[in-house]
N, C-alpha and C. Protein backbone atom coordinates (compact mmCIF):
# COMPACT_ATOMS: atom_id res chain seq x y z
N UNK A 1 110.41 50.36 94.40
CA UNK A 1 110.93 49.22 95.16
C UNK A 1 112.15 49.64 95.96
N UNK A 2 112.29 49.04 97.26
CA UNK A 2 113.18 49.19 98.02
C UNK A 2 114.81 48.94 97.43
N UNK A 3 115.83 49.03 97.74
CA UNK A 3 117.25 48.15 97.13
C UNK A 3 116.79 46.72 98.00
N UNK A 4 116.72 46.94 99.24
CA UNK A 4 116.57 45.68 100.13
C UNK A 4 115.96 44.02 99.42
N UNK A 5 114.79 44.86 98.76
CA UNK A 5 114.13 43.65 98.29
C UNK A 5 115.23 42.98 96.62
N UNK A 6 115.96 44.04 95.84
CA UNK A 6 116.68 43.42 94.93
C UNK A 6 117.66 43.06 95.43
N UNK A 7 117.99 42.85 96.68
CA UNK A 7 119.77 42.33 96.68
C UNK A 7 119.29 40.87 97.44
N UNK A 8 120.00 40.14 96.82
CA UNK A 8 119.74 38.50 97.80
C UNK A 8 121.44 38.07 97.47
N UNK A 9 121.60 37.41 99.08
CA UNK A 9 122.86 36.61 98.81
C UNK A 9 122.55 35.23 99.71
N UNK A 10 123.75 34.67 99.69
CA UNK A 10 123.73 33.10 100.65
C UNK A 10 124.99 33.16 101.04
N UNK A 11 125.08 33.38 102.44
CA UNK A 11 126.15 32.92 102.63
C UNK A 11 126.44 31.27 103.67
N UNK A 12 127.21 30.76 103.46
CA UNK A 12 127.68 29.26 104.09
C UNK A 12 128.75 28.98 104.25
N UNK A 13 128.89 27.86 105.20
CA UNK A 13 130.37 26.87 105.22
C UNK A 13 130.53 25.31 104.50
N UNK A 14 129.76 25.28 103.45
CA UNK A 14 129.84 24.46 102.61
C UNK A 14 129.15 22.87 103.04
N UNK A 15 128.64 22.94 104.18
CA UNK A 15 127.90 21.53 104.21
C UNK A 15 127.44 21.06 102.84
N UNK A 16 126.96 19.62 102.80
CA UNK A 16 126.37 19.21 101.91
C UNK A 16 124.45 19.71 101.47
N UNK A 17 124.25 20.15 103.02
CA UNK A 17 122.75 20.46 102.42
C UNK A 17 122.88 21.95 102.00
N UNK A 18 123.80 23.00 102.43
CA UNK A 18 124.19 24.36 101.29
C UNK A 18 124.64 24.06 100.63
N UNK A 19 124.83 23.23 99.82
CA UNK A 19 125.44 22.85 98.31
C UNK A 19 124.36 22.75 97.98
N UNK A 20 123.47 21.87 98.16
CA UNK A 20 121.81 21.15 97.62
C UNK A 20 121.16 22.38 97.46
N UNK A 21 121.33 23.38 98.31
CA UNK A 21 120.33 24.74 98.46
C UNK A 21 120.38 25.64 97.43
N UNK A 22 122.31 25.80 97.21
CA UNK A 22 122.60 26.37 96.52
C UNK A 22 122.15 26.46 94.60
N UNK A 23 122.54 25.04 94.69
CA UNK A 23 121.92 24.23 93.08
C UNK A 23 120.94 24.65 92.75
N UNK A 24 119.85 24.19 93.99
CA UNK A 24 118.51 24.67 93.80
C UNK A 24 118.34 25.79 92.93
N UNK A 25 118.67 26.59 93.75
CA UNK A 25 118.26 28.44 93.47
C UNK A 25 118.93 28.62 92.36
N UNK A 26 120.05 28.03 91.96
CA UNK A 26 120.76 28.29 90.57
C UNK A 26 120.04 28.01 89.23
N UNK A 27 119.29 26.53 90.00
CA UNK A 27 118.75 26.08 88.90
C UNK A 27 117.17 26.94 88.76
N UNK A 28 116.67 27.37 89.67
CA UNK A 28 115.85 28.73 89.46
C UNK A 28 115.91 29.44 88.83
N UNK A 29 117.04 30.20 89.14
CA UNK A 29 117.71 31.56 87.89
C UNK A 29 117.59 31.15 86.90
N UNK A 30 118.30 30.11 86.65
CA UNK A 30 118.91 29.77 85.31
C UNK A 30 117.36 29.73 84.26
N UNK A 31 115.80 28.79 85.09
CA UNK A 31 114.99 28.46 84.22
C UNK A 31 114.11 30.37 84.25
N UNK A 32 114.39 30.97 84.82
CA UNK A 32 113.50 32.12 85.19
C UNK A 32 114.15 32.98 84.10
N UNK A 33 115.31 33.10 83.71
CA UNK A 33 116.33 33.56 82.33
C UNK A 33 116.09 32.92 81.57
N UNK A 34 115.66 31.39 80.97
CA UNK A 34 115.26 30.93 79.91
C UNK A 34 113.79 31.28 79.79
N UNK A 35 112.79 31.70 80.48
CA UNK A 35 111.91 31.77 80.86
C UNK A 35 111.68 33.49 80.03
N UNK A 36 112.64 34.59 80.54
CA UNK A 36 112.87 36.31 79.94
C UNK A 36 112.79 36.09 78.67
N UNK A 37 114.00 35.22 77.90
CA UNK A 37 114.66 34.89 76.58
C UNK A 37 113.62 34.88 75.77
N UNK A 38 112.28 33.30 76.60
CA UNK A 38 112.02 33.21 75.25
C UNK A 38 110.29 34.08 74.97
């Protein structure tokens, strides 16, 4: 695998719909790590 494909970022100026975006994807990680765990 490339590095390209493991590095992801976001960058923004804080509107309200990059906040919403942001959550989102957090709340991704977060179930995709409970997801490794169990």
């Amino acid at each position: 695998m490339k590095i390209t494909s493991k590095i992801r970022a976001i960058v923004t100026d804080n509107p309200t719909t990059m906040q919403k975006m942001r959550d989102i994807i957090e709340l991704r990680c977060f179930v995709h790590a409970i997801n490794l765990i169990s």
